[in-house]
C-alpha atoms as a PDB file:
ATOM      1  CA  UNK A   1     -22.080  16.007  -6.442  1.00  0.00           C
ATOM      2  CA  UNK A   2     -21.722  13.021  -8.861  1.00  0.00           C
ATOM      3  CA  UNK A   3     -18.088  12.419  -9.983  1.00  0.00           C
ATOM      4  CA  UNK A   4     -16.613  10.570 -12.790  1.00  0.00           C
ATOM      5  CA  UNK A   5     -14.174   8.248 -11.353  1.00  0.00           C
ATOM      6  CA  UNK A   6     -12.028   5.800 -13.074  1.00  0.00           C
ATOM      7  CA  UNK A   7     -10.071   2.996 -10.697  1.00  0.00           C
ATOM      8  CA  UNK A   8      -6.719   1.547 -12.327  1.00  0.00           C
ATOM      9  CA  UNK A   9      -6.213  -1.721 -11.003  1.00  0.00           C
ATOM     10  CA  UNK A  10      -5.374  -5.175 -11.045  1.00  0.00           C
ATOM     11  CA  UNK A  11      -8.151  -7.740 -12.698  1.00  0.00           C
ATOM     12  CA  UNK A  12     -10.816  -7.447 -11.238  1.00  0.00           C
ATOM     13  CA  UNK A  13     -12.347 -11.005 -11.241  1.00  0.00           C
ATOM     14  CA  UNK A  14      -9.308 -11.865  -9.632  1.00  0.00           C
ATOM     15  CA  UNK A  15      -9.980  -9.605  -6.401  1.00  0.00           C
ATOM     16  CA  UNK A  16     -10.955 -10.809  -2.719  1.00  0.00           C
ATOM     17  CA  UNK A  17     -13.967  -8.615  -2.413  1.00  0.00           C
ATOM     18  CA  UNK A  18     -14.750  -9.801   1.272  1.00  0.00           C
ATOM     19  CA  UNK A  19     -11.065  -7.758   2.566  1.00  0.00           C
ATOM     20  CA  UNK A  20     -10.194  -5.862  -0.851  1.00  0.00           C
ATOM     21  CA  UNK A  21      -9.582  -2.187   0.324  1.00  0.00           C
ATOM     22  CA  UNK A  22      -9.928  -1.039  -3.449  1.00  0.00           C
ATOM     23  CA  UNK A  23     -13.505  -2.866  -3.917  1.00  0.00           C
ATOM     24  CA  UNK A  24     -14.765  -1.387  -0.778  1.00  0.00           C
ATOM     25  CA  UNK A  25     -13.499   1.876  -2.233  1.00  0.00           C
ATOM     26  CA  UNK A  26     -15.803   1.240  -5.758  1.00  0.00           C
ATOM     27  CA  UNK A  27     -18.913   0.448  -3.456  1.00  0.00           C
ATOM     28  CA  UNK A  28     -18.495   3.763  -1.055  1.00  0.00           C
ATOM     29  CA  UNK A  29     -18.553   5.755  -4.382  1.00  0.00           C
ATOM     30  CA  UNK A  30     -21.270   3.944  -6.513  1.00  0.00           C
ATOM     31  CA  UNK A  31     -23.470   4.238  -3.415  1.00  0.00           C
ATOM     32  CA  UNK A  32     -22.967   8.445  -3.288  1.00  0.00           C
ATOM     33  CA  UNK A  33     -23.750   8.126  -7.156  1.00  0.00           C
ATOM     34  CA  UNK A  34     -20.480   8.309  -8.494  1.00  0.00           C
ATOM     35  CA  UNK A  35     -19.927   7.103 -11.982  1.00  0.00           C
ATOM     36  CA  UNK A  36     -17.526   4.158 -12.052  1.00  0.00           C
ATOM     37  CA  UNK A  37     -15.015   3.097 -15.401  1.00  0.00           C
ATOM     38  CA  UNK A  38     -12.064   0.680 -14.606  1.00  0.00           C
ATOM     39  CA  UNK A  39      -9.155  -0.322 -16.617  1.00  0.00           C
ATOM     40  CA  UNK A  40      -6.074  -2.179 -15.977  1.00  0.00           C
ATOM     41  CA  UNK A  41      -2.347  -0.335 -16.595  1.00  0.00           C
ATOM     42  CA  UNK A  42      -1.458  -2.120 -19.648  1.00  0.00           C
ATOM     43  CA  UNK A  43      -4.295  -0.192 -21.597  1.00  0.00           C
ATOM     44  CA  UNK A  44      -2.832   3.001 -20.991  1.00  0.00           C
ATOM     45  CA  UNK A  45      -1.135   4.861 -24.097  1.00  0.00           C
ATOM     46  CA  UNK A  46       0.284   8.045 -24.957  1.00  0.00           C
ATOM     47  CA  UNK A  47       0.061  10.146 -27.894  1.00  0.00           C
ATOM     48  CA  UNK A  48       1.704  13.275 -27.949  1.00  0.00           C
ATOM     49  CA  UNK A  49       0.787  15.281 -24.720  1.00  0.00           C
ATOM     50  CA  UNK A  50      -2.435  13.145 -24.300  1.00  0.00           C
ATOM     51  CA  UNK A  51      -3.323  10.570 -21.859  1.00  0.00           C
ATOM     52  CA  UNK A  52      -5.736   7.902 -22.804  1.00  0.00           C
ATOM     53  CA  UNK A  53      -7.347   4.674 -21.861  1.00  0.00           C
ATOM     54  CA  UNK A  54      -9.762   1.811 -22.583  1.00  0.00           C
ATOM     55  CA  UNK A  55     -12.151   1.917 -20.130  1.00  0.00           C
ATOM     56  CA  UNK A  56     -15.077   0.117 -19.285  1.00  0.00           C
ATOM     57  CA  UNK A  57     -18.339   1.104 -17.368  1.00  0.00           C
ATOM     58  CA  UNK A  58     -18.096  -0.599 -13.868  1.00  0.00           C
ATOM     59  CA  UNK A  59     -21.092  -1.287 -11.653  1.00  0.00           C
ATOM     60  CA  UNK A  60     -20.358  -3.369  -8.522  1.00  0.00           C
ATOM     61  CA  UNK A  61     -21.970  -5.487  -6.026  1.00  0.00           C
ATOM     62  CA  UNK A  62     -20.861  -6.617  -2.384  1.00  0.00           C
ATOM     63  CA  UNK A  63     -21.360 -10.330  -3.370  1.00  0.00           C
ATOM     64  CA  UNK A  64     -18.718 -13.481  -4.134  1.00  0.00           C
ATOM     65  CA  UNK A  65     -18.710 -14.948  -7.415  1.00  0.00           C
ATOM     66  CA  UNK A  66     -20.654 -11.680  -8.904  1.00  0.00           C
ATOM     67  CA  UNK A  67     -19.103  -8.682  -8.261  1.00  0.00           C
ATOM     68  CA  UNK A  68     -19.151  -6.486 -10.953  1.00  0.00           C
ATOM     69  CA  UNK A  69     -20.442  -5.860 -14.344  1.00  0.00           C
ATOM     70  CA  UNK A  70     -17.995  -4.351 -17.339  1.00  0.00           C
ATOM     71  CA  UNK A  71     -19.729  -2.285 -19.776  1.00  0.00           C
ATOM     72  CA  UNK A  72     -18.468  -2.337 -23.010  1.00  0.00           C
ATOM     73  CA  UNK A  73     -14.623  -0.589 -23.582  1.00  0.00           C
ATOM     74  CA  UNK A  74     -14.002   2.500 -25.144  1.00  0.00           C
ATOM     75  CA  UNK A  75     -10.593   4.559 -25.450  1.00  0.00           C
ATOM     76  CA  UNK A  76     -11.010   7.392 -23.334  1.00  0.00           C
ATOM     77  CA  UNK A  77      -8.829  10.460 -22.430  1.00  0.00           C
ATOM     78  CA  UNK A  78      -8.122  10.152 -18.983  1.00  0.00           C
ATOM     79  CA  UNK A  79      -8.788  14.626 -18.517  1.00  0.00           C
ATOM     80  CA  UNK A  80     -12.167  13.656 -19.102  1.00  0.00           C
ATOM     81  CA  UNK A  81     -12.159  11.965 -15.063  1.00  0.00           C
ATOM     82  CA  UNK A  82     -12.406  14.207 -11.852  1.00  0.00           C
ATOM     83  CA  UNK A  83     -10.569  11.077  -9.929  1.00  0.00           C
ATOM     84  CA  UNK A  84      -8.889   8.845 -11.351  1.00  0.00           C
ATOM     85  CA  UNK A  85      -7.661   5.555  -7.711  1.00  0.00           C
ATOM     86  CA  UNK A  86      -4.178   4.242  -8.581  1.00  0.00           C
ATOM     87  CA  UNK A  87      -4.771   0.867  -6.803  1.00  0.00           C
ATOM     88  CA  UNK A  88      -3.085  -1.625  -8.667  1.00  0.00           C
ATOM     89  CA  UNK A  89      -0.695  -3.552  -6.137  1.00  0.00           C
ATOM     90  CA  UNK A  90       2.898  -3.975  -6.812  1.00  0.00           C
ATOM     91  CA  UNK A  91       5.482  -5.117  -7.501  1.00  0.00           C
ATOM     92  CA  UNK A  92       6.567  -1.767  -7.559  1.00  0.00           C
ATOM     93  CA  UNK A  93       8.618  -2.384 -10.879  1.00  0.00           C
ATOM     94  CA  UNK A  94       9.483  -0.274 -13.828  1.00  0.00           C
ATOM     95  CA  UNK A  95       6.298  -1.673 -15.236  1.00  0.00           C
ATOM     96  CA  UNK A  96       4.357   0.527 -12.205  1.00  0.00           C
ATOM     97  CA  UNK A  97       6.998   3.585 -12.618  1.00  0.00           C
ATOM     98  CA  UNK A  98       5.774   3.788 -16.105  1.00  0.00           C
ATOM     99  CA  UNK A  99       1.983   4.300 -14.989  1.00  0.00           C
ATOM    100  CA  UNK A 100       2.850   7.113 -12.474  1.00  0.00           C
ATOM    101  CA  UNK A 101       4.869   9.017 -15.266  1.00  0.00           C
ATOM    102  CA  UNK A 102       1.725   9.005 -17.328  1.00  0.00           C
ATOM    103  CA  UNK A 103      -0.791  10.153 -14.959  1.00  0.00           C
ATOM    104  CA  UNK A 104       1.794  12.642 -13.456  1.00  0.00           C
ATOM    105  CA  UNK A 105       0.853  14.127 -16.931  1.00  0.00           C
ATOM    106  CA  UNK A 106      -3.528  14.745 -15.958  1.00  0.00           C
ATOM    107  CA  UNK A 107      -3.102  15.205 -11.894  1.00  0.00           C
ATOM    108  CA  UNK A 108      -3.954  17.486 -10.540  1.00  0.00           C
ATOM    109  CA  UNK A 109      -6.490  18.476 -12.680  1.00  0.00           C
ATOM    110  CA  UNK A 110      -7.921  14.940 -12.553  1.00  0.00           C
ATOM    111  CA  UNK A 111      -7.404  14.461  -8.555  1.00  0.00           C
ATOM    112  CA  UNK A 112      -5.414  10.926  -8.713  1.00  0.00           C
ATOM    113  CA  UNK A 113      -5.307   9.253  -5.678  1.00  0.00           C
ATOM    114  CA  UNK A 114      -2.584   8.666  -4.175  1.00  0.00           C
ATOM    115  CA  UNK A 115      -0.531  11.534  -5.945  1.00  0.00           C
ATOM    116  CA  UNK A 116       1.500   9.358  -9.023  1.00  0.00           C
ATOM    117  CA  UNK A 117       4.846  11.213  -8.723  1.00  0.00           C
ATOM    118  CA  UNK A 118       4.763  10.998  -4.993  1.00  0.00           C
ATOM    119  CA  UNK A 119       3.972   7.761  -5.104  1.00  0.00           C
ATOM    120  CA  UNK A 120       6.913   7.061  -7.262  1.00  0.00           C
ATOM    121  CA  UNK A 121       9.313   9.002  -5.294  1.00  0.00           C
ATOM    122  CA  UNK A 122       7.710   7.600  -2.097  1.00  0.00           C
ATOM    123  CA  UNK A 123       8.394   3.815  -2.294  1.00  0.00           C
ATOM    124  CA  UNK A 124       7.182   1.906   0.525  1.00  0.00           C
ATOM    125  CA  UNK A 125      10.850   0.581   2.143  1.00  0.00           C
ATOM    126  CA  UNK A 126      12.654   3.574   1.437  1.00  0.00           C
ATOM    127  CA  UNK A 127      10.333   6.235   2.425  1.00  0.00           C
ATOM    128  CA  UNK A 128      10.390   5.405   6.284  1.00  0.00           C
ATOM    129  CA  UNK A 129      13.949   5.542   6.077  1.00  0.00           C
ATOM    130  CA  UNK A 130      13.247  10.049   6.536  1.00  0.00           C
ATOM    131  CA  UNK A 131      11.682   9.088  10.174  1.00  0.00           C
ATOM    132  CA  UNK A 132      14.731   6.436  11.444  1.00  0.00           C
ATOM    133  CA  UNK A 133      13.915   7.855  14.843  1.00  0.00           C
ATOM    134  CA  UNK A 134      10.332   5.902  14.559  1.00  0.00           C
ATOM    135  CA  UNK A 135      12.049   2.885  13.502  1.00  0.00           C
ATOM    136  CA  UNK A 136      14.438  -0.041  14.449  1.00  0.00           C
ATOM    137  CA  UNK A 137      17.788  -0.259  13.093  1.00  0.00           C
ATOM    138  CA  UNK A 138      17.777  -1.149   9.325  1.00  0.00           C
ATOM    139  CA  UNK A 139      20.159  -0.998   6.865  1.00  0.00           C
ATOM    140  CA  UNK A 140      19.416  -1.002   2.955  1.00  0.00           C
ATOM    141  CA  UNK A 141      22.246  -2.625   1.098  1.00  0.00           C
ATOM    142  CA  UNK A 142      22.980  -5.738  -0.676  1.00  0.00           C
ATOM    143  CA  UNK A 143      27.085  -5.485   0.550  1.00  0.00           C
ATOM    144  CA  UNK A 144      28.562  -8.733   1.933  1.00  0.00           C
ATOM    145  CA  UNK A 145      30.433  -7.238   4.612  1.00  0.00           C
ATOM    146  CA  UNK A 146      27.873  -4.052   5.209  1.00  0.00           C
ATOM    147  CA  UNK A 147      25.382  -6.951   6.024  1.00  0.00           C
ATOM    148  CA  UNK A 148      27.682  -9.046   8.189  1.00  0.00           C
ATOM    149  CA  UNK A 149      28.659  -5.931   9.984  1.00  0.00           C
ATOM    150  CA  UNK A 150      25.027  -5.411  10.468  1.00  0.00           C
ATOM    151  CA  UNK A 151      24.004  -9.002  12.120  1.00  0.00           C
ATOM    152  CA  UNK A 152      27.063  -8.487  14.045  1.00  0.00           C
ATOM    153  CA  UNK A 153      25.846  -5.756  16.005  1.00  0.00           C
ATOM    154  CA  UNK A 154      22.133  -6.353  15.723  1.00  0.00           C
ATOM    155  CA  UNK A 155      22.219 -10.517  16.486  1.00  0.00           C
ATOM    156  CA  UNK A 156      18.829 -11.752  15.183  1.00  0.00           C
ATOM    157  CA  UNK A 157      18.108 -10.161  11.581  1.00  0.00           C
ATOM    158  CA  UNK A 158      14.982  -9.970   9.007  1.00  0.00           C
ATOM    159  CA  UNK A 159      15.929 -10.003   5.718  1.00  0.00           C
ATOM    160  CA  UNK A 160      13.079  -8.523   2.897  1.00  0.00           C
ATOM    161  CA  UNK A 161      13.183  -7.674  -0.759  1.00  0.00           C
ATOM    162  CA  UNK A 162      13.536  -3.472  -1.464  1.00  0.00           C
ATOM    163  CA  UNK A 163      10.238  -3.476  -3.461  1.00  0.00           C
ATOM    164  CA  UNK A 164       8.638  -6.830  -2.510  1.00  0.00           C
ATOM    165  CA  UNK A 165       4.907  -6.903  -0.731  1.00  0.00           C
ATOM    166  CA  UNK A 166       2.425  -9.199   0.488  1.00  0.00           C
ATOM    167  CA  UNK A 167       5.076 -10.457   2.835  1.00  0.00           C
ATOM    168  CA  UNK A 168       6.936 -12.563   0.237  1.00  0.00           C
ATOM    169  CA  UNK A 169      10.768 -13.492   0.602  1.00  0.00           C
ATOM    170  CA  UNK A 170      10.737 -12.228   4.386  1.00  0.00           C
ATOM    171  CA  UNK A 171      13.309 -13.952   6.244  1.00  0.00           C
ATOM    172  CA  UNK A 172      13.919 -14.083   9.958  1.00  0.00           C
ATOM    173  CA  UNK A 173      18.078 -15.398  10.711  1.00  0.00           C
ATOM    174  CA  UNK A 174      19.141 -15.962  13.833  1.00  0.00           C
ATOM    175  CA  UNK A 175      22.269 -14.832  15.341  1.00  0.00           C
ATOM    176  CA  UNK A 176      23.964 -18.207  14.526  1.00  0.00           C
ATOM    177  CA  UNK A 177      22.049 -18.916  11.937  1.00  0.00           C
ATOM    178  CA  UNK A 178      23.771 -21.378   9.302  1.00  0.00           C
ATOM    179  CA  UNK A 179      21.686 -20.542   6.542  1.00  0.00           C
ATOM    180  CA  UNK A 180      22.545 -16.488   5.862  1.00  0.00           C
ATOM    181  CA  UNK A 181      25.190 -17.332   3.267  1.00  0.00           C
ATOM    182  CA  UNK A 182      22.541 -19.697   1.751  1.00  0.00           C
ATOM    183  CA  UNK A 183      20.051 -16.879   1.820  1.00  0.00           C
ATOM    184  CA  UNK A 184      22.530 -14.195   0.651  1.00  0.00           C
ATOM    185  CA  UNK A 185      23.323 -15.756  -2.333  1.00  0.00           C
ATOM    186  CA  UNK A 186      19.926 -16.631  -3.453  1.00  0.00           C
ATOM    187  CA  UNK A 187      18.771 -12.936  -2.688  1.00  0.00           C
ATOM    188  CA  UNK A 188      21.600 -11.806  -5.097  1.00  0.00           C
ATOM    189  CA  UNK A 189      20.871 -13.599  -7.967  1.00  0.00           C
ATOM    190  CA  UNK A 190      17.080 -12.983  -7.157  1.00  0.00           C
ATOM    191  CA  UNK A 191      16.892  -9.251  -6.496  1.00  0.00           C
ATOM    192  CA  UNK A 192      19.151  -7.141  -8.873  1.00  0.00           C
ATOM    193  CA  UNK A 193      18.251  -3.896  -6.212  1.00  0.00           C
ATOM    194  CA  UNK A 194      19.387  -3.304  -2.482  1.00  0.00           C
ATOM    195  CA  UNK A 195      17.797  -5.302   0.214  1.00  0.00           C
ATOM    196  CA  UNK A 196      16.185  -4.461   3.990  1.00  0.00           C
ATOM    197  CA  UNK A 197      17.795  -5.923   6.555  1.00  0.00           C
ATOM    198  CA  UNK A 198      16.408  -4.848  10.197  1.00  0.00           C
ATOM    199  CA  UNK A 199      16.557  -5.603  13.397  1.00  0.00           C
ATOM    200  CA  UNK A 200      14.378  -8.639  14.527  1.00  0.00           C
ATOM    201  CA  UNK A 201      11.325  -7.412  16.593  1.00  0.00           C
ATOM    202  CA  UNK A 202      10.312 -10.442  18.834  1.00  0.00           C
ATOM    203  CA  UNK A 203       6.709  -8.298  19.507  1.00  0.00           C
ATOM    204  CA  UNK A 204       5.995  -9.565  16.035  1.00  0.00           C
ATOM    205  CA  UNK A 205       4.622 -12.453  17.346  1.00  0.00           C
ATOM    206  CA  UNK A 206       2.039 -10.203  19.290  1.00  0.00           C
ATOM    207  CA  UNK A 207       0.994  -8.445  15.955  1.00  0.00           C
ATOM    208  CA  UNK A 208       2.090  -5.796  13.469  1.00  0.00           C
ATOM    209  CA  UNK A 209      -0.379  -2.886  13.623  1.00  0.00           C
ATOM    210  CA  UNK A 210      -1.456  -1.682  10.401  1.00  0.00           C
ATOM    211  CA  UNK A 211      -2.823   1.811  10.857  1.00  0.00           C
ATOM    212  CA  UNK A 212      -4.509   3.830   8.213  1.00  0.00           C
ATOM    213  CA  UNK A 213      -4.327   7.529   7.767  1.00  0.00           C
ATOM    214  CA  UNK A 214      -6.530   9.387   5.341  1.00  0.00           C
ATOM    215  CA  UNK A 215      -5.000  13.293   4.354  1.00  0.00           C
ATOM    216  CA  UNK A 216      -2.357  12.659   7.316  1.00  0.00           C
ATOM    217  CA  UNK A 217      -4.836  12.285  10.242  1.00  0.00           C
ATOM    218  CA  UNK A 218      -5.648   8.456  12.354  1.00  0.00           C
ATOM    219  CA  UNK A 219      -8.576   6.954  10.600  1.00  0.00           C
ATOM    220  CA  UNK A 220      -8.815   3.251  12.100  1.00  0.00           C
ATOM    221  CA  UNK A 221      -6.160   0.370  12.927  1.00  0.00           C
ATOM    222  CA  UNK A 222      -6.116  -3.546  12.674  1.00  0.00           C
ATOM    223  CA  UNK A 223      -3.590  -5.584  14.706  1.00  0.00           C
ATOM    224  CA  UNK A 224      -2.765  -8.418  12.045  1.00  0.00           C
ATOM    225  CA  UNK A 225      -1.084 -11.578  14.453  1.00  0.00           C
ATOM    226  CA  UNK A 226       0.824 -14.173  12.670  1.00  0.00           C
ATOM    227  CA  UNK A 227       0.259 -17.740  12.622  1.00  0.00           C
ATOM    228  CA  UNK A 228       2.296 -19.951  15.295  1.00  0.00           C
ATOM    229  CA  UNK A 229       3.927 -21.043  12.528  1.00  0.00           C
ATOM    230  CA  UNK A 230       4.798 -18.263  10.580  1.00  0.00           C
ATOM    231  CA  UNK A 231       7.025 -14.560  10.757  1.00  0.00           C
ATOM    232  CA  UNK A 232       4.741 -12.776   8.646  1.00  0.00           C
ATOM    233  CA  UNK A 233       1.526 -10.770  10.005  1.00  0.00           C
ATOM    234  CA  UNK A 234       0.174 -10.328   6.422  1.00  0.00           C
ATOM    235  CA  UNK A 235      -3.476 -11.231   6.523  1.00  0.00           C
ATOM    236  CA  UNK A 236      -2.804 -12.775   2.580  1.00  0.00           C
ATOM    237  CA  UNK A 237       0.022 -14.911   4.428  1.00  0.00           C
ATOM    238  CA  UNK A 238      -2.410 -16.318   7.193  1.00  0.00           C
ATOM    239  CA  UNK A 239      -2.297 -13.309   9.749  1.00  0.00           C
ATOM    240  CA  UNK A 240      -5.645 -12.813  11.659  1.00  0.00           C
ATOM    241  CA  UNK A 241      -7.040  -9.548  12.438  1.00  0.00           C
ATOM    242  CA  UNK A 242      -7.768  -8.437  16.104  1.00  0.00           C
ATOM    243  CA  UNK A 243      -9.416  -5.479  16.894  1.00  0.00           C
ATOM    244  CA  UNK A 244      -6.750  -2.702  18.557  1.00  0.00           C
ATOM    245  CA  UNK A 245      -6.164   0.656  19.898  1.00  0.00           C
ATOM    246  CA  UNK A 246      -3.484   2.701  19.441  1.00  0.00           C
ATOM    247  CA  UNK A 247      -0.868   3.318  21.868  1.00  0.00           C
ATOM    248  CA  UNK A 248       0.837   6.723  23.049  1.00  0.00           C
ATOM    249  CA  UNK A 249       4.002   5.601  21.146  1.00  0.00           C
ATOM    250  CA  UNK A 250       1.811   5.002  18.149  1.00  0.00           C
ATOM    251  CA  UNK A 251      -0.365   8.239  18.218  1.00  0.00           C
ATOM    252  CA  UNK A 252       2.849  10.032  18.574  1.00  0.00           C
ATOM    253  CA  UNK A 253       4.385   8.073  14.918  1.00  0.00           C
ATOM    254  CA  UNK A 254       0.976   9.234  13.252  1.00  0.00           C
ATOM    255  CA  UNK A 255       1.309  12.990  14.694  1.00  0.00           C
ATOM    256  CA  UNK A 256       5.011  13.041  13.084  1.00  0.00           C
ATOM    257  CA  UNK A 257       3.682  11.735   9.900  1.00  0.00           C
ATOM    258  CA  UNK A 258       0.889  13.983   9.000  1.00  0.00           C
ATOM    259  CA  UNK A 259       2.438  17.109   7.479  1.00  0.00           C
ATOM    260  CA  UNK A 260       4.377  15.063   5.633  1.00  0.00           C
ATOM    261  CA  UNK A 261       1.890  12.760   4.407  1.00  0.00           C
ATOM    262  CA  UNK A 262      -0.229  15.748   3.387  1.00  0.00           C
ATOM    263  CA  UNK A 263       2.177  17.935   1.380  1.00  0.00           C
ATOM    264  CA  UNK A 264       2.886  14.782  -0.758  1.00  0.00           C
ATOM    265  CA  UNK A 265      -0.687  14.474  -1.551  1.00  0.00           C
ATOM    266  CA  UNK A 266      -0.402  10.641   0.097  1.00  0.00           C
ATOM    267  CA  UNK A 267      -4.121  11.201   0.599  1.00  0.00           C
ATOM    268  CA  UNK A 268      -4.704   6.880   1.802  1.00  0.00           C
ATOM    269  CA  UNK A 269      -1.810   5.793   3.626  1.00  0.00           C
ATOM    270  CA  UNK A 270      -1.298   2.553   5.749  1.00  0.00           C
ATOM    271  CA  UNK A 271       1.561   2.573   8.220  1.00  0.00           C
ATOM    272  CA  UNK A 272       2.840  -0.561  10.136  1.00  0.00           C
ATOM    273  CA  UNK A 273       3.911  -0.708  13.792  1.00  0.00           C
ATOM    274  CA  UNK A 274       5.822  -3.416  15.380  1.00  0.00           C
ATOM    275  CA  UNK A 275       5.885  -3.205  19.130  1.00  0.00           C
ATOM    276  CA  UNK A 276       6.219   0.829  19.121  1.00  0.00           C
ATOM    277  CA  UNK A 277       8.278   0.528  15.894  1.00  0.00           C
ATOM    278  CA  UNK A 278       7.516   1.632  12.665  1.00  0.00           C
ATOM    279  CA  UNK A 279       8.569  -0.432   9.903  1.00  0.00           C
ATOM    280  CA  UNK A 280       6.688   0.753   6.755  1.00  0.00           C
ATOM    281  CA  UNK A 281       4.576   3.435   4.833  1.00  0.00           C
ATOM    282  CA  UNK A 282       2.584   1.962   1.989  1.00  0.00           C
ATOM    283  CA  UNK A 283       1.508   4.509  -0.102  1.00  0.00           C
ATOM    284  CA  UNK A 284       0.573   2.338  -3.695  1.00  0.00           C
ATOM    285  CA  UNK A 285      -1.945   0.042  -2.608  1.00  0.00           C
ATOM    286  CA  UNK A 286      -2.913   0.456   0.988  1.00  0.00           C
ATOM    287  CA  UNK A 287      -5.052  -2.298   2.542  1.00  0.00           C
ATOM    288  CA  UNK A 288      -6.867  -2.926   5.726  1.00  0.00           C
ATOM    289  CA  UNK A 289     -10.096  -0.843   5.631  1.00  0.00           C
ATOM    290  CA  UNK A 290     -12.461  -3.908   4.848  1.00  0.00           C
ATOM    291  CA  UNK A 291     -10.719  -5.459   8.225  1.00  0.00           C
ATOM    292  CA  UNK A 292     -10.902  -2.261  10.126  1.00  0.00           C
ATOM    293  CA  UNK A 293     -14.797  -2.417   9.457  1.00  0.00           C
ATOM    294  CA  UNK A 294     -15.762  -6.088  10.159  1.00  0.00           C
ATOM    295  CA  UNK A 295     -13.931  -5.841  13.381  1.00  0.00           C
ATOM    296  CA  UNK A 296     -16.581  -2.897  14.226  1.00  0.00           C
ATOM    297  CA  UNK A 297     -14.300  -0.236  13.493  1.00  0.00           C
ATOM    298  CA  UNK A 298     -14.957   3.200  11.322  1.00  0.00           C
ATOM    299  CA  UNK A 299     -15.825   2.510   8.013  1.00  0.00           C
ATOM    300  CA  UNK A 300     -12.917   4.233   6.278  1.00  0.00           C
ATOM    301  CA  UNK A 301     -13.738   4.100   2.703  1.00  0.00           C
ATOM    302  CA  UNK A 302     -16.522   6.759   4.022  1.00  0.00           C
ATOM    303  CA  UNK A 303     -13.705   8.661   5.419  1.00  0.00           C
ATOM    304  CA  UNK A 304     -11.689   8.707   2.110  1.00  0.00           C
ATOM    305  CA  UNK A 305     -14.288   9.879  -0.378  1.00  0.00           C
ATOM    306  CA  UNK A 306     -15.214  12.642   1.764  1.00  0.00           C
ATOM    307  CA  UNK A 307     -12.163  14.232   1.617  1.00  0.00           C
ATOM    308  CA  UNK A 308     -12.021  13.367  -1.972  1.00  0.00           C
ATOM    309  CA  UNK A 309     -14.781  15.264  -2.283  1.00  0.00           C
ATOM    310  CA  UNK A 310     -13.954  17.728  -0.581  1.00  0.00           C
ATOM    311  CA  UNK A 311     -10.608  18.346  -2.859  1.00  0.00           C
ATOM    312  CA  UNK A 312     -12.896  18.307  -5.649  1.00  0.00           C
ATOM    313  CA  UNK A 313     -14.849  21.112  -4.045  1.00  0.00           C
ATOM    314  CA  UNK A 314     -12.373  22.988  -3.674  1.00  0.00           C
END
């Protein structure tokens, strides 16, 4: 069945479209004859009880330097869509709050995927905090003395932004570390919210797993390995993907995970897994499936618009 799908997202001439997760997403659908209209969040509006957008006709092509073509805009209700992807990457700000109040307002009716008020209740730092059992010790605070007491007891620390992503402002201190007053201060003039600060996880340098689960169930993994020179695994920070299989640790974090996942309506969800330990659950803008699939792996974007499909069905 051909669907009318509109994709809210970030520019997209501005896209990586050799390991963009949301681009491999656009091909999967064009290719099963879906009917493709993009727009970016700041063309959204409201009037009344009615949801609109200017959207333009989107065809797109697997090929650098010309990947798409717009078609011309025109201000559309967004009822008029049977899916509407909420892929535009954070920050997750009030800016992006905004967007999942408004499309809240056509799902489900139009199937948005992920599920906006989930998504917004489901932030990507706070939401593992429900399975602390999966994780390592973390505290979310920006308290002198809650931190100190912290780094006391834990020794080597990891300090990250609430709502940052892409890896930026991570921070590794060491136990005796002369710089966490430094760092402290510039975090709290920086970041008016709480912080993360966790336990260091020296299996880092081995690789933090990202592992991608489609309606709650395993769908394909990447083991991202930072640079010698670097804390972050990010793949937009330097990391390189390795191909990977999952361990019993980690097939037991995705078994607790999957009724959960699926009664949110978190329908394409990447988790990451330090050495056994799970870290995060990014639910906005999941990436990973373009890596998954050069390395050989399942080709997940498959895997997602079938069950989209299948929702629709149904």
């Amino acid at each position: 069945m051909a669907l009318n799908v509109a994709v809210q997202m970030d520019p997209i001439e501005r896209i990586n479209v050799r390991g963009d997760s949301t681009f491999a997403l656009l091909l999967e659908a064009q290719a099963r004859g879906h009917r493709l209209s993009y727009y970016t969040p700041d063309r959204l509006a409201l009037l009344g009880n009615r949801v609109s957008a200017t959207v333009q006709p989107l065809t797109v092509r697997d090929q650098v330097g010309d990947h798409f073509t717009l078609g011309e805009g025109k201000r559309t209700e967004l009822v008029d869509f049977d899916v509407i992807l909420l892929r535009q990457d954070p920050p997750f700000d009030l800016a992006y709050i905004t967007t999942t109040h408004l499309l809240e307002r056509v799902h489900p009716d139009t199937l948005v995927v992920n599920d906006p008020a989930q998504v917004r209740n489901a932030p990507e730092k706070m939401f593992v905090n429900m399975f602390t059992d999966l994780m390592p010790p973390t505290l979310i605070s920006r308290d002198l003395a809650a931190i100190k007491a912290f780094r006391a007891e834990h020794g080597d620390i990891v300090m990250k932004p609430l709502y940052g992503h892409g890896g930026g402002a991570v921070f590794r201190l060491t136990k005796d570390d002369l710089n966490f007053g430094s760092l402290y201060d510039m975090f709290a003039v920086t970041f008016r919210e709480p912080w993360v600060i966790q336990k260091f996880l020296p299996e880092v340098k081995d690789g933090d797993k990202r592992i991608i689960l489609v309606d709650g169930e395993y769908a394909g993994a990447v083991n991202r390995v930072p640079a010698a020179d670097d804390l972050r695994s990010n793949m937009v920070r330097g990391g390189s993907p390795k191909e990977t299989e999952l361990s019993p640790r980690e097939r037991e974090i995705c078994h607790r995970l999957a009724v959960p996942l699926r009664e949110r309506g978190l329908l394409f969800v990447g988790i990451d897994v330090i050495g056994g330990q799970l870290t995060e659950i990014n639910v906005t803008s999941p990436t990973g499936i373009r890596a998954i699939k050069n390395l050989g792996g399942p080709d997940i974007a498959a895997s997602i618009w079938d069950k989209i499909e299948s929702k629709r069905r149904r």
